[in-house]
C-alpha atoms as a PDB file:
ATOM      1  CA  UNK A   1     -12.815 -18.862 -15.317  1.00  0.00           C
ATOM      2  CA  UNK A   2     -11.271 -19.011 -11.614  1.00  0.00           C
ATOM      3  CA  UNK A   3     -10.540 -15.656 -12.067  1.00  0.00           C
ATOM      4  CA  UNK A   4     -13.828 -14.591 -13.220  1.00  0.00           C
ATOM      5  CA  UNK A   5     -15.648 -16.135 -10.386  1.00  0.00           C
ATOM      6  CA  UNK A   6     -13.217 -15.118  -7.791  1.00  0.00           C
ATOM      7  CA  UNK A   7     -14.326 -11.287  -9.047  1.00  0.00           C
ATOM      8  CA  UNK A   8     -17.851 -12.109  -9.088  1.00  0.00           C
ATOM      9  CA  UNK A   9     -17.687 -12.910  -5.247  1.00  0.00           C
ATOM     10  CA  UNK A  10     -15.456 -10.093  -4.103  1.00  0.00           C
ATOM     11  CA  UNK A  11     -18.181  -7.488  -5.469  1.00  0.00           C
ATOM     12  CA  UNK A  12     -21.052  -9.648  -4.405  1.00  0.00           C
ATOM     13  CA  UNK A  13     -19.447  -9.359  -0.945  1.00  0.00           C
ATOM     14  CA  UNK A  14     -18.868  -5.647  -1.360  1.00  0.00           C
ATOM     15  CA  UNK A  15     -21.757  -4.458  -2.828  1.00  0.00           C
ATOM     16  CA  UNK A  16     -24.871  -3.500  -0.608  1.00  0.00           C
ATOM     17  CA  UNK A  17     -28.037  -5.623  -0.456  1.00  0.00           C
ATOM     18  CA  UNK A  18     -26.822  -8.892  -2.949  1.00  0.00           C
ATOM     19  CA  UNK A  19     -25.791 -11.085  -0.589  1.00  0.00           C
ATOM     20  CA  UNK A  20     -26.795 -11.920   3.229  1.00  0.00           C
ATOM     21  CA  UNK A  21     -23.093 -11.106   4.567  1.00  0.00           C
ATOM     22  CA  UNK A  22     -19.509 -12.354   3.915  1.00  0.00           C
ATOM     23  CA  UNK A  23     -16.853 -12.951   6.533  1.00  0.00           C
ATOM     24  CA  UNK A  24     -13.903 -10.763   5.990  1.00  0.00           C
ATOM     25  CA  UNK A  25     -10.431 -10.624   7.358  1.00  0.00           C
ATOM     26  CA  UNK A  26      -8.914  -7.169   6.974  1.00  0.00           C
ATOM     27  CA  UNK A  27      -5.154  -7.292   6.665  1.00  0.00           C
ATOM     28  CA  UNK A  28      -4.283  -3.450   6.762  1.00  0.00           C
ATOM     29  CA  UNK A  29      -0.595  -1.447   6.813  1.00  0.00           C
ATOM     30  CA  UNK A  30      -0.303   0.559   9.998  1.00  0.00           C
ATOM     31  CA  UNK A  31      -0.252   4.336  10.174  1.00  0.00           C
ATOM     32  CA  UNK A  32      -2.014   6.789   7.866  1.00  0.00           C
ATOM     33  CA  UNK A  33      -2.912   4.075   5.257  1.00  0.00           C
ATOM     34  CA  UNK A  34      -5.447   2.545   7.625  1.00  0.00           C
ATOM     35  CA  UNK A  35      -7.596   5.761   7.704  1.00  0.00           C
ATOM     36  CA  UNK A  36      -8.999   5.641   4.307  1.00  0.00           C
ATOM     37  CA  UNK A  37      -9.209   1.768   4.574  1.00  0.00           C
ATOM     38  CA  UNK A  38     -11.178   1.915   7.923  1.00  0.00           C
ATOM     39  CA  UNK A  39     -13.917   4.008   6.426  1.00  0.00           C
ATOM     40  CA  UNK A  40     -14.667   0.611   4.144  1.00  0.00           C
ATOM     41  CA  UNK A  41     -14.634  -1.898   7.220  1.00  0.00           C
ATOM     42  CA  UNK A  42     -16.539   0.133   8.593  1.00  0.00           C
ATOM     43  CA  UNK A  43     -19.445   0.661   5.675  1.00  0.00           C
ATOM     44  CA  UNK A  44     -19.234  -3.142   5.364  1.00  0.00           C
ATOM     45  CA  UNK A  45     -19.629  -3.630   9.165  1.00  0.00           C
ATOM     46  CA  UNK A  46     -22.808  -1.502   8.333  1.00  0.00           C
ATOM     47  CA  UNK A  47     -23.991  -3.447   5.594  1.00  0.00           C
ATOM     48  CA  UNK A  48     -24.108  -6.859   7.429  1.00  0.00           C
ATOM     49  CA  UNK A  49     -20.414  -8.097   6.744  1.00  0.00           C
ATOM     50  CA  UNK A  50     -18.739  -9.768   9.815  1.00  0.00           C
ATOM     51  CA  UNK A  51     -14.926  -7.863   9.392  1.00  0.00           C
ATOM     52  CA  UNK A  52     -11.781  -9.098  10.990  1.00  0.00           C
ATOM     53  CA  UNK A  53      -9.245  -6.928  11.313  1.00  0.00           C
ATOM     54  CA  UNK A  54      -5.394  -8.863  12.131  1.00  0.00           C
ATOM     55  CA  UNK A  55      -3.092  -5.830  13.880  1.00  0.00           C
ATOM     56  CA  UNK A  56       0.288  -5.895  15.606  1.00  0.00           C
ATOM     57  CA  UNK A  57       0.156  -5.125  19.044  1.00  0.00           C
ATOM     58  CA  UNK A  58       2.680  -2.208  18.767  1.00  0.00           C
ATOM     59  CA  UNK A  59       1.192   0.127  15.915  1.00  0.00           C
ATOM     60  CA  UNK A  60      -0.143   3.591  14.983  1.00  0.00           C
ATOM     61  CA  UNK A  61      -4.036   4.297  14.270  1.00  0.00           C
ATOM     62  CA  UNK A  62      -5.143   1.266  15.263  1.00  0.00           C
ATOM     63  CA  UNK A  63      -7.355   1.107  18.239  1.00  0.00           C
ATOM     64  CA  UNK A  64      -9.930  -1.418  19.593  1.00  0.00           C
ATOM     65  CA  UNK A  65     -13.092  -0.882  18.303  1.00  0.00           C
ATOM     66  CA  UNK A  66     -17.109  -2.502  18.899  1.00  0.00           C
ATOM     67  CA  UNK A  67     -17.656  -2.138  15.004  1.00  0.00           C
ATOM     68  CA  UNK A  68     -15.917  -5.142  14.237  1.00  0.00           C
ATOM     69  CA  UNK A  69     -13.536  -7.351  15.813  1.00  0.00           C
ATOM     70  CA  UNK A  70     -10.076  -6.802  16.358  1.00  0.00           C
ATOM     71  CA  UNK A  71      -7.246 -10.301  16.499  1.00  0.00           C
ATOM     72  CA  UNK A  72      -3.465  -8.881  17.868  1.00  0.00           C
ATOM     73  CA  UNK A  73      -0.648 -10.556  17.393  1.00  0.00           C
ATOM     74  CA  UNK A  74       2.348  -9.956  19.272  1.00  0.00           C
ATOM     75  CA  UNK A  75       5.698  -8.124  17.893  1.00  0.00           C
ATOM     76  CA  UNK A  76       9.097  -8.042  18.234  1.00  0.00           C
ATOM     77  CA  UNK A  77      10.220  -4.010  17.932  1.00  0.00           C
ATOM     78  CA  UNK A  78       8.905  -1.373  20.329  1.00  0.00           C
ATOM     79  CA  UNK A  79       6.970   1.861  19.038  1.00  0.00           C
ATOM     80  CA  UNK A  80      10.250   3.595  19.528  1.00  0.00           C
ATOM     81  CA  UNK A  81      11.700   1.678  16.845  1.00  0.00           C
ATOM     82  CA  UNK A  82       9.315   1.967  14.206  1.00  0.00           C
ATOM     83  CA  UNK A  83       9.048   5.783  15.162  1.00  0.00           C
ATOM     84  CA  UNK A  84      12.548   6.409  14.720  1.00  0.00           C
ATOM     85  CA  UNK A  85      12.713   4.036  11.434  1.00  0.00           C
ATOM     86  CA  UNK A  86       9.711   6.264  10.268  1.00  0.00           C
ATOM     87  CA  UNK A  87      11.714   9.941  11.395  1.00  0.00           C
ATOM     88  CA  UNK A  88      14.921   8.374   9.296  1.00  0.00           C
ATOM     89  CA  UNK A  89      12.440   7.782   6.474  1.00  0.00           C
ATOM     90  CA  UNK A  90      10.764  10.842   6.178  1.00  0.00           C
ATOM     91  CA  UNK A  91      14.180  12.859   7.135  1.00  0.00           C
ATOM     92  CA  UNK A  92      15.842  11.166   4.178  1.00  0.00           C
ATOM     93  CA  UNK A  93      13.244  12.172   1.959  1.00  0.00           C
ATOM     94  CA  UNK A  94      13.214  16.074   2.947  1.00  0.00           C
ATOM     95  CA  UNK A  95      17.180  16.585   2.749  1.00  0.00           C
ATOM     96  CA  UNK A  96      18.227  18.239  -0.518  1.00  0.00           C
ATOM     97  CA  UNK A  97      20.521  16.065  -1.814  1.00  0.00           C
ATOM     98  CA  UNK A  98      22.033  16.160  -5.513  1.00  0.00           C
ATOM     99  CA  UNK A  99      21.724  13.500  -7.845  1.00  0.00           C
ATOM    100  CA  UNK A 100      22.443  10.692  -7.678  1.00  0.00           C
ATOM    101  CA  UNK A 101      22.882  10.799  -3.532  1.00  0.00           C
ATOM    102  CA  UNK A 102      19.735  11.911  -2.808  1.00  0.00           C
ATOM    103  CA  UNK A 103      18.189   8.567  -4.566  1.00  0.00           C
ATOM    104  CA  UNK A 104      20.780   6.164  -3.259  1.00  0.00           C
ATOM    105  CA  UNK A 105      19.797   7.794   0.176  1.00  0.00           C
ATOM    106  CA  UNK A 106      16.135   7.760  -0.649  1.00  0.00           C
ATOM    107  CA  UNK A 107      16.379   3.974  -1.597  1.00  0.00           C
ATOM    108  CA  UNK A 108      18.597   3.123   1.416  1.00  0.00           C
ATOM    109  CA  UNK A 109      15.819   4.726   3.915  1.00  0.00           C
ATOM    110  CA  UNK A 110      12.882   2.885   2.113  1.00  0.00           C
ATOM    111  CA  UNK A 111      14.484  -0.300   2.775  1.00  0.00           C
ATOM    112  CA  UNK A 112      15.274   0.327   6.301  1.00  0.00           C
ATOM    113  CA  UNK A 113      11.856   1.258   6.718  1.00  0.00           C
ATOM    114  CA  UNK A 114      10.107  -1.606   4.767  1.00  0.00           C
ATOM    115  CA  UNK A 115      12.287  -3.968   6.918  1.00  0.00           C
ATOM    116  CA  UNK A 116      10.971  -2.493   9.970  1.00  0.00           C
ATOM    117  CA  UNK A 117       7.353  -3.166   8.923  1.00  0.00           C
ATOM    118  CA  UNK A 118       7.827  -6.302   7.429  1.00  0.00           C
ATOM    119  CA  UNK A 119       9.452  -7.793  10.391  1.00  0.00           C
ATOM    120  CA  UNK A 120       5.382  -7.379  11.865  1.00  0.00           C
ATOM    121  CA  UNK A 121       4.652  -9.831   9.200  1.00  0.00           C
ATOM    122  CA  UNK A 122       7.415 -12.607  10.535  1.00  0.00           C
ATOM    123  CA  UNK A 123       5.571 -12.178  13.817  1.00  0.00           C
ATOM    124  CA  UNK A 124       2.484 -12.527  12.143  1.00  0.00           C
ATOM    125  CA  UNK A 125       3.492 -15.909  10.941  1.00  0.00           C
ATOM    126  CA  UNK A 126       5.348 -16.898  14.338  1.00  0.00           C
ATOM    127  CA  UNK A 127       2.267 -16.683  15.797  1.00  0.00           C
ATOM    128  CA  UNK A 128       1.055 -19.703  16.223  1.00  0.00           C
ATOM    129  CA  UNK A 129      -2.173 -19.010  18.157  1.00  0.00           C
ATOM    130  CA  UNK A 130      -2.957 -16.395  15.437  1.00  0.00           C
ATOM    131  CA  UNK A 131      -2.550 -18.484  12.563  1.00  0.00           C
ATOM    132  CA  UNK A 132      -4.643 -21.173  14.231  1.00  0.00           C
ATOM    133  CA  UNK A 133      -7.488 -18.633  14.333  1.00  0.00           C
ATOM    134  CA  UNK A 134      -7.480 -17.564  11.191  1.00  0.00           C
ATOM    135  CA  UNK A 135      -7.567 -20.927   9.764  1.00  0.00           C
ATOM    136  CA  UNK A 136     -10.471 -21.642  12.011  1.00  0.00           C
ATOM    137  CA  UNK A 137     -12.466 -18.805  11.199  1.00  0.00           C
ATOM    138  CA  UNK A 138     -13.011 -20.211   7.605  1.00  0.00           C
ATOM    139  CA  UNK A 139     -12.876 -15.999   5.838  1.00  0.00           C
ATOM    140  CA  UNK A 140     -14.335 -15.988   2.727  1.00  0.00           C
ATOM    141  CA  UNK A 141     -11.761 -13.277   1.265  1.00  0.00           C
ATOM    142  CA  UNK A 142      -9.053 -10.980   2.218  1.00  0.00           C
ATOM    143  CA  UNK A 143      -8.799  -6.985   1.934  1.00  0.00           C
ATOM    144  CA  UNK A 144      -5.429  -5.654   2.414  1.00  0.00           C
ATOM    145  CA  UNK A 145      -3.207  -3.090   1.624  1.00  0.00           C
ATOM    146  CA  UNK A 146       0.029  -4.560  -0.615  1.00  0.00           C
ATOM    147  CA  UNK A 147       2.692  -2.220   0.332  1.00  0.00           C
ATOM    148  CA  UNK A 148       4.258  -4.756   2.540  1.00  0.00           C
ATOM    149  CA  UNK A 149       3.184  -8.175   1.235  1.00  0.00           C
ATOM    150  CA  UNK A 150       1.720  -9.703   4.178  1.00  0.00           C
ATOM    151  CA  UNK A 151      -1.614  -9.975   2.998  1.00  0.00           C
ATOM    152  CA  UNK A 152      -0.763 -11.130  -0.213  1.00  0.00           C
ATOM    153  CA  UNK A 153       1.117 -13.721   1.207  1.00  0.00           C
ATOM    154  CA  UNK A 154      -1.079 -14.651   4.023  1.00  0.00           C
ATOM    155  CA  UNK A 155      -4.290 -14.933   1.179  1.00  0.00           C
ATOM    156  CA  UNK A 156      -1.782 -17.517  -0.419  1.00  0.00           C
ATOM    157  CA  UNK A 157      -1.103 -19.069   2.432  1.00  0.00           C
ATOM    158  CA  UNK A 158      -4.822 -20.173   3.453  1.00  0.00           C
ATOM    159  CA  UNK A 159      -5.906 -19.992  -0.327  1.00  0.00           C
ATOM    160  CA  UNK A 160      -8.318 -17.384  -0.246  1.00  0.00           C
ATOM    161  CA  UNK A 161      -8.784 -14.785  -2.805  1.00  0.00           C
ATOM    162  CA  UNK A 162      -7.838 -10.996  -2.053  1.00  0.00           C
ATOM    163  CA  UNK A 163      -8.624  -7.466  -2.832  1.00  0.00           C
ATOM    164  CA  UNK A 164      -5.860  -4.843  -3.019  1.00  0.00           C
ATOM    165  CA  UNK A 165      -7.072  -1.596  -1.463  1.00  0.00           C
ATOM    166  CA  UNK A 166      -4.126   0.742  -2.434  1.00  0.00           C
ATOM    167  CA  UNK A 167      -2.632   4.054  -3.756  1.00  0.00           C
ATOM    168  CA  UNK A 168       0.187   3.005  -5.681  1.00  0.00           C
ATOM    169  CA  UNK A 169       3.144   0.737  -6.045  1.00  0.00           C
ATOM    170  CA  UNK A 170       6.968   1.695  -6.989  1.00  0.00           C
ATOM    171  CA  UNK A 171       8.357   0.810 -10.016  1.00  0.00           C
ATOM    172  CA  UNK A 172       4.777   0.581 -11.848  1.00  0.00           C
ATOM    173  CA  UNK A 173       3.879  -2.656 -10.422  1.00  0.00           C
ATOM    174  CA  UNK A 174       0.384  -1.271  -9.608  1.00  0.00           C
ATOM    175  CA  UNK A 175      -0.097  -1.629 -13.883  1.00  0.00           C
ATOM    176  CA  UNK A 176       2.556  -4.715 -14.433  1.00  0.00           C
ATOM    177  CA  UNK A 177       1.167  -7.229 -12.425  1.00  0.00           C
ATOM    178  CA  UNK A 178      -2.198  -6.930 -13.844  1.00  0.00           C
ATOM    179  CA  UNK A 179      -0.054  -6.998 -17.197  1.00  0.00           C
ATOM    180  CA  UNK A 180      -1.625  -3.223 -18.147  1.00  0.00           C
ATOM    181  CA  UNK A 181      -0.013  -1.466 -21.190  1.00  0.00           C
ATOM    182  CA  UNK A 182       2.416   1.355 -20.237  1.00  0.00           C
ATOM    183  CA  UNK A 183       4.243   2.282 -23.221  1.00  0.00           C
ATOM    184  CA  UNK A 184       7.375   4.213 -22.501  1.00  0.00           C
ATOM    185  CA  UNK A 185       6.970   6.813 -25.661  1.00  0.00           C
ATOM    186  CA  UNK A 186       4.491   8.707 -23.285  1.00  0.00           C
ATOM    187  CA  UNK A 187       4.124   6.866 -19.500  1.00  0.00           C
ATOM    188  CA  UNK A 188       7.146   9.178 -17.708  1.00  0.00           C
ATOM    189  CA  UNK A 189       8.039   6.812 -15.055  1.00  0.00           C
ATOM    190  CA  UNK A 190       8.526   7.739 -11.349  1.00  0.00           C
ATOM    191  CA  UNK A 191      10.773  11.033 -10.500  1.00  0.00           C
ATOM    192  CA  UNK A 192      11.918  11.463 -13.568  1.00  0.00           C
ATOM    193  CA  UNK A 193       9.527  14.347 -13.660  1.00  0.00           C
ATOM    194  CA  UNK A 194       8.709  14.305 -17.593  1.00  0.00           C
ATOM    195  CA  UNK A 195       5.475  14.626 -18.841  1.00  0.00           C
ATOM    196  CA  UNK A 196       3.783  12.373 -21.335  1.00  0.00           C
ATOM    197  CA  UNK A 197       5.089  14.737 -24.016  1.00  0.00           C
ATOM    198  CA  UNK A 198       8.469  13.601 -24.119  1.00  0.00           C
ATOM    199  CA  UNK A 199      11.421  13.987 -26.432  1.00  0.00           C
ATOM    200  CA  UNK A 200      13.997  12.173 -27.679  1.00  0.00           C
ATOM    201  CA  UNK A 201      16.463  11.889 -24.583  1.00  0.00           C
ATOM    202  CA  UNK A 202      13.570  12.076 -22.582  1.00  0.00           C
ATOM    203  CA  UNK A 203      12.311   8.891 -23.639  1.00  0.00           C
ATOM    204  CA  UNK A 204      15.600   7.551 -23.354  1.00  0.00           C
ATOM    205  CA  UNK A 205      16.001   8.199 -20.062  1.00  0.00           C
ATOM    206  CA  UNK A 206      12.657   6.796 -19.541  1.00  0.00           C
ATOM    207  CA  UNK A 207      13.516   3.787 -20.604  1.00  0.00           C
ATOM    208  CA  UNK A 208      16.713   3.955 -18.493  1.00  0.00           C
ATOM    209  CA  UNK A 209      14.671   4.811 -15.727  1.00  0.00           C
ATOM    210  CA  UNK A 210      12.393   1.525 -16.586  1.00  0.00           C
ATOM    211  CA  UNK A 211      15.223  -0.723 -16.532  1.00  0.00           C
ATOM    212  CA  UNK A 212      16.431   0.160 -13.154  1.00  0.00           C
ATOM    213  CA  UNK A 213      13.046  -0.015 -11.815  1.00  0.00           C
ATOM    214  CA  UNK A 214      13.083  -4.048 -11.774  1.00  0.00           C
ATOM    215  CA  UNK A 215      16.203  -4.307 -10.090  1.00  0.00           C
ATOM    216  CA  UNK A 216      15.179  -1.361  -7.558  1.00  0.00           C
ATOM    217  CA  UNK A 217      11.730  -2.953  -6.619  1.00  0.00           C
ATOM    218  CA  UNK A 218      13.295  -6.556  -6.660  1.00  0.00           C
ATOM    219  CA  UNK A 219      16.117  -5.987  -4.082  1.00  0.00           C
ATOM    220  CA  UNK A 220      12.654  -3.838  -1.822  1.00  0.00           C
ATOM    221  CA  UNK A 221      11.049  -7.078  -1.996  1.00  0.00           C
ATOM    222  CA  UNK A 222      13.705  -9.192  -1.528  1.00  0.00           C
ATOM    223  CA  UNK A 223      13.130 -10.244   1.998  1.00  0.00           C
ATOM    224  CA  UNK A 224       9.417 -10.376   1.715  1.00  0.00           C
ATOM    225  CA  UNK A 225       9.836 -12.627  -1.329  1.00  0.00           C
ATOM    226  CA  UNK A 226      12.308 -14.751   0.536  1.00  0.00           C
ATOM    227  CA  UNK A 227      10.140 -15.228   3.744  1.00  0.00           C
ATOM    228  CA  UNK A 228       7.097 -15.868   1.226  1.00  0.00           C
ATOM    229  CA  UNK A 229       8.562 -18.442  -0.627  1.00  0.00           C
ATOM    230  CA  UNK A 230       9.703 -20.123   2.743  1.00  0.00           C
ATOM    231  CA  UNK A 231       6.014 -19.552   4.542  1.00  0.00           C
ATOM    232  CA  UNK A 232       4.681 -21.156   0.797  1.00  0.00           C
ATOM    233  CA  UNK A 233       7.010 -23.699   0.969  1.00  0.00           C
ATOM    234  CA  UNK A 234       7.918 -23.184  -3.688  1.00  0.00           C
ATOM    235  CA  UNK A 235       9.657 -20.473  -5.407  1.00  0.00           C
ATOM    236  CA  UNK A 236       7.748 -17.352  -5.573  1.00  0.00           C
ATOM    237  CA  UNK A 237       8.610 -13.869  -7.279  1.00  0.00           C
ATOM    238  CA  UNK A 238       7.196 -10.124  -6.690  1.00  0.00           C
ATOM    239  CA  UNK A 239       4.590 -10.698  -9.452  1.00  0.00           C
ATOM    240  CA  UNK A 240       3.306 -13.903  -8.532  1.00  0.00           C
ATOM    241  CA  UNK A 241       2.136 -12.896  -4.897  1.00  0.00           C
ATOM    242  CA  UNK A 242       0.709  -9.470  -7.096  1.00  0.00           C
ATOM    243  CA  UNK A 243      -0.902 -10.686 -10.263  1.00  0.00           C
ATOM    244  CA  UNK A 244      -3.772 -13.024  -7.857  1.00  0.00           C
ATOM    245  CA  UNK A 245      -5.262 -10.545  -6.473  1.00  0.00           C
ATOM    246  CA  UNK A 246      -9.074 -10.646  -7.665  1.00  0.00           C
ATOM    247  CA  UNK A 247      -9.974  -6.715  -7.839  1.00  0.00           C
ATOM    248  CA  UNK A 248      -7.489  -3.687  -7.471  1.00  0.00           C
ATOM    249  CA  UNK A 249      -9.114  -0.812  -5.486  1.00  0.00           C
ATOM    250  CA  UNK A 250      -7.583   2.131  -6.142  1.00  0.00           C
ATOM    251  CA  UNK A 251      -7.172   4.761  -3.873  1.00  0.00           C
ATOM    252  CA  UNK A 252      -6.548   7.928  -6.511  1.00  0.00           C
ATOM    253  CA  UNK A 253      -8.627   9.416  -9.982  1.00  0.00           C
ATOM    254  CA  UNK A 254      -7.870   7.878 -13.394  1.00  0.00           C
ATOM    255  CA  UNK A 255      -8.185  12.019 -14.264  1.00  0.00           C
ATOM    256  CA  UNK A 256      -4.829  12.513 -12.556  1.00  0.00           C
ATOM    257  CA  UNK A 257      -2.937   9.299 -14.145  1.00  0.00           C
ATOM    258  CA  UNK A 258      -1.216   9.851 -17.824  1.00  0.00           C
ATOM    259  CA  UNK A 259      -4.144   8.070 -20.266  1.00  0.00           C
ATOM    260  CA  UNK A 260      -3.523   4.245 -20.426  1.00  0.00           C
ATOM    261  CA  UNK A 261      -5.082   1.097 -20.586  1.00  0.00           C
ATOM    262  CA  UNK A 262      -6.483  -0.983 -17.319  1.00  0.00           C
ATOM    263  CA  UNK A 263      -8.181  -4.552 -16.643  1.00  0.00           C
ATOM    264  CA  UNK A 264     -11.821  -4.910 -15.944  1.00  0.00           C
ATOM    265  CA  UNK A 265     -11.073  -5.777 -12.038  1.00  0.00           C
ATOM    266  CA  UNK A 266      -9.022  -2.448 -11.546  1.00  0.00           C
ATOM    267  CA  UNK A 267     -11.247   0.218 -10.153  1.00  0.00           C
ATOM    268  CA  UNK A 268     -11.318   3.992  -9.177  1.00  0.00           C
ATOM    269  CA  UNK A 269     -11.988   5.139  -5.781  1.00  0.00           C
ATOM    270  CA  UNK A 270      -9.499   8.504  -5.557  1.00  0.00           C
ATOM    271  CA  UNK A 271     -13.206   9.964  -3.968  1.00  0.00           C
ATOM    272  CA  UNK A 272     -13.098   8.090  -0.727  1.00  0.00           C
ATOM    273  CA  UNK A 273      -9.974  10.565   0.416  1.00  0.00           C
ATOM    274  CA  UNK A 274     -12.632  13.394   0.474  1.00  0.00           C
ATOM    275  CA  UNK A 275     -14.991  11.549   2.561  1.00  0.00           C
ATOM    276  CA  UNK A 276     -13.794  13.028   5.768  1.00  0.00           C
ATOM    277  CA  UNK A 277     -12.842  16.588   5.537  1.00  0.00           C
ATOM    278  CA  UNK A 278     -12.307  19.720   7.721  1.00  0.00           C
ATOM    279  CA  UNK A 279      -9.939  22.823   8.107  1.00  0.00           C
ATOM    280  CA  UNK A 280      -6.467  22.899   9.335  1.00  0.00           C
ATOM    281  CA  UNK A 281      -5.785  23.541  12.289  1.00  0.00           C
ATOM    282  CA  UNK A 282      -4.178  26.727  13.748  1.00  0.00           C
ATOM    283  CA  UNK A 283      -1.002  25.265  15.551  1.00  0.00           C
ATOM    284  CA  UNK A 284      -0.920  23.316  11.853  1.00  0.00           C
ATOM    285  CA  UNK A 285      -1.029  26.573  10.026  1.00  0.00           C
ATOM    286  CA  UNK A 286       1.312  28.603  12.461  1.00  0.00           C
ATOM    287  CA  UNK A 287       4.034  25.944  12.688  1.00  0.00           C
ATOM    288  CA  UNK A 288       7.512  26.576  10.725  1.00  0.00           C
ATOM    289  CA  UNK A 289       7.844  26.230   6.813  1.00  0.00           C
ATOM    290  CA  UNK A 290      10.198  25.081   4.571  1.00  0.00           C
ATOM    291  CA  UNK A 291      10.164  26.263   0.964  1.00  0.00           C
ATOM    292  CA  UNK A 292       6.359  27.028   1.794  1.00  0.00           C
ATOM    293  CA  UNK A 293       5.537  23.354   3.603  1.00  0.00           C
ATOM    294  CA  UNK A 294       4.607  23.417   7.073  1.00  0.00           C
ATOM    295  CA  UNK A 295       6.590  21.283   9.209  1.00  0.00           C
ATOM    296  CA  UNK A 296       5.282  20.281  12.787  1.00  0.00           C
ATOM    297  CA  UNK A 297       7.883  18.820  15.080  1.00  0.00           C
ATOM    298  CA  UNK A 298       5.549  16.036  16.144  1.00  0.00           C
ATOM    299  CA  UNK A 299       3.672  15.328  12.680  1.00  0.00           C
ATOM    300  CA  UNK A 300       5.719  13.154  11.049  1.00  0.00           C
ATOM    301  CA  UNK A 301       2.055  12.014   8.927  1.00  0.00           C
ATOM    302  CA  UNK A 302       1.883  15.759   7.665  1.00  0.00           C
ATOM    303  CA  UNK A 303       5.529  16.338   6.376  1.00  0.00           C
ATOM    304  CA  UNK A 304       4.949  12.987   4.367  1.00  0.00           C
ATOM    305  CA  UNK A 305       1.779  13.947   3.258  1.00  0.00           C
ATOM    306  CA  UNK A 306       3.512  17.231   2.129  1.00  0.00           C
ATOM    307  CA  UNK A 307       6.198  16.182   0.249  1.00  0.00           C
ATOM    308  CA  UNK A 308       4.441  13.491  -1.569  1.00  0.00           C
ATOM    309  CA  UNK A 309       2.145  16.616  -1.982  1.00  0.00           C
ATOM    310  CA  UNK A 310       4.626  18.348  -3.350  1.00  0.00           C
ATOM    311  CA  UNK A 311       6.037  15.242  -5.641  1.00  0.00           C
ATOM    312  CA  UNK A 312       2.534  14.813  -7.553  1.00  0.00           C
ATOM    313  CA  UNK A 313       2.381  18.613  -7.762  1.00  0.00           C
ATOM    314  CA  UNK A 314       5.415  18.800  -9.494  1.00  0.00           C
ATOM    315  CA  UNK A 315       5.167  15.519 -11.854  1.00  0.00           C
ATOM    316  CA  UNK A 316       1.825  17.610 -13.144  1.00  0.00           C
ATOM    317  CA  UNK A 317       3.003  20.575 -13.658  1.00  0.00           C
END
């Protein structure tokens, strides 16, 4: 019944015209992420919603606005370190490696980089004067992207319920922790680049594959689970600060997913990535390639964007 209600008010507050305006704190993940999710603050801004928005003071994409109101917290790392943990990140992932160095070096990057970020949220919570604010400003819900946890830990932390505006999880968790079916028979997990037309050994090393995914995603999380059960004050895991979350928005089209079951509160929204469009540039489309992706020297958001292009492409195909 909690549950139920807790869903009820989320779409009340998001939908146009049913209710005379929520108070919202935004808890967003820096850098390209925050571009789809600022086109919703900013239709809810629109539609009579008052919209916090809680940002480091060292960040990317994330400027001062009039729409809504802005709260900065101060941080511990320089720009220059979370570009160059971002630059080993997205090297990592562009080397051609063989198996199985190229995922123990893949792994070993992510880490380094989610440590990075998730030392924002420490700061977040050493921040006394923040905190205070927060608590004052009496939010009726939190929208945040999960990747790094803060949000789902700060919604704990004040009690408040939370929307997860996201594109995807590792190791499934986007369909385990709202306890989804994914039967490995014909739900290829993550780069093992099957289809969901598998045979035999396939779906062995699916399951394989599965297996390793819990202890890959748990020793991610570690720290984040660590400092959450500390800022909690009780024993948390990965799934309890995932499984609360009232609605799932998600950021991609159930067309492009292998067919499976979801819950009532997860919902489509793949369309809001068109909602902004125009050409490439020319420097964009002159720069150098590499096995037909363009790589500019200074656009470490478009050679992510292309190999994660180039990922999906091939997991479809």
């Amino acid at each position: 019944m909690t549950l139920r209600l807790c869903c009820a008010w989320i779409f009340i507050l998001l939908l146009p015209g049913l209710s005379d305006g929520g108070k919202l704190l935004v808890v967003p993940m820096v850098g390209s992420h925050w571009l789809s999710m600022q086109q919703v603050v900013e239709k809810l801004v629109e539609r009579g919603h008052e919209v916090v928005v809680v940002v480091p003071e060292v960040t990317w994409h994330m400027k001062t606005t009039q729409a809504y109101t802005v709260k900065t917290y101060p941080v511990s790392h320089t720009l220059e370190e979370l570009n160059n943990a971002f630059h080993e990140y997205v090297t990592t992932h562009l080397k051609d490696l063989p198996f199985p160095l190229n995922t123990l070096a893949m792994y070993n990057s992510s880490v380094h980089v989610f440590h990075t970020f998730f030392s924002q949220c420490k700061d977040l919570f050493s921040s006394k004067e923040t905190l205070q604010y927060l608590n004052q400003s009496s939010f009726d819900a939190i929208l945040t992207d999960p990747v790094f946890m803060c949000g789902a830990t700060l919604a704990k932390y004040f009690s408040l319920p939370f929307v997860f505006f996201m594109r995807g999880f590792p190791c499934n968790l986007h369909y385990k922790a709202p306890q989804c079916p994914s039967p490995l028979s014909y739900i290829p997990r993550l780069f093992t680049f099957n289809s969901d037309h598998m045979t035999f050994f396939q779906r062995v090393e699916n399951a394989l594959v599965s297996l390793l995914e819990l202890r890959y995603c748990n020793g991610f999380y570690d720290e984040a689970v660590k400092f959450s059960s500390e800022v909690l004050q009780r024993d948390v895991s990965l799934l309890d600060l995932l499984n609360s979350a009232s609605v799932w928005l998600l950021r991609f089209d159930f067309v492009f997913e292998y067919v499976r079951p979801v819950m009532p509160n997860m919902v489509f929204i793949g369309g809001i990535n068109c909602a902004q469009k125009k050409p490439l540039s020319k420097d964009f489309l002159a720069s150098p390639t590499k096995n037909g992706v363009h790589l500019p020297a200074t656009n470490y958001y478009a050679v992510l964007f292309s190999f994660s292009w180039r990922l999906a492409y091939s997991s479809f195909t």
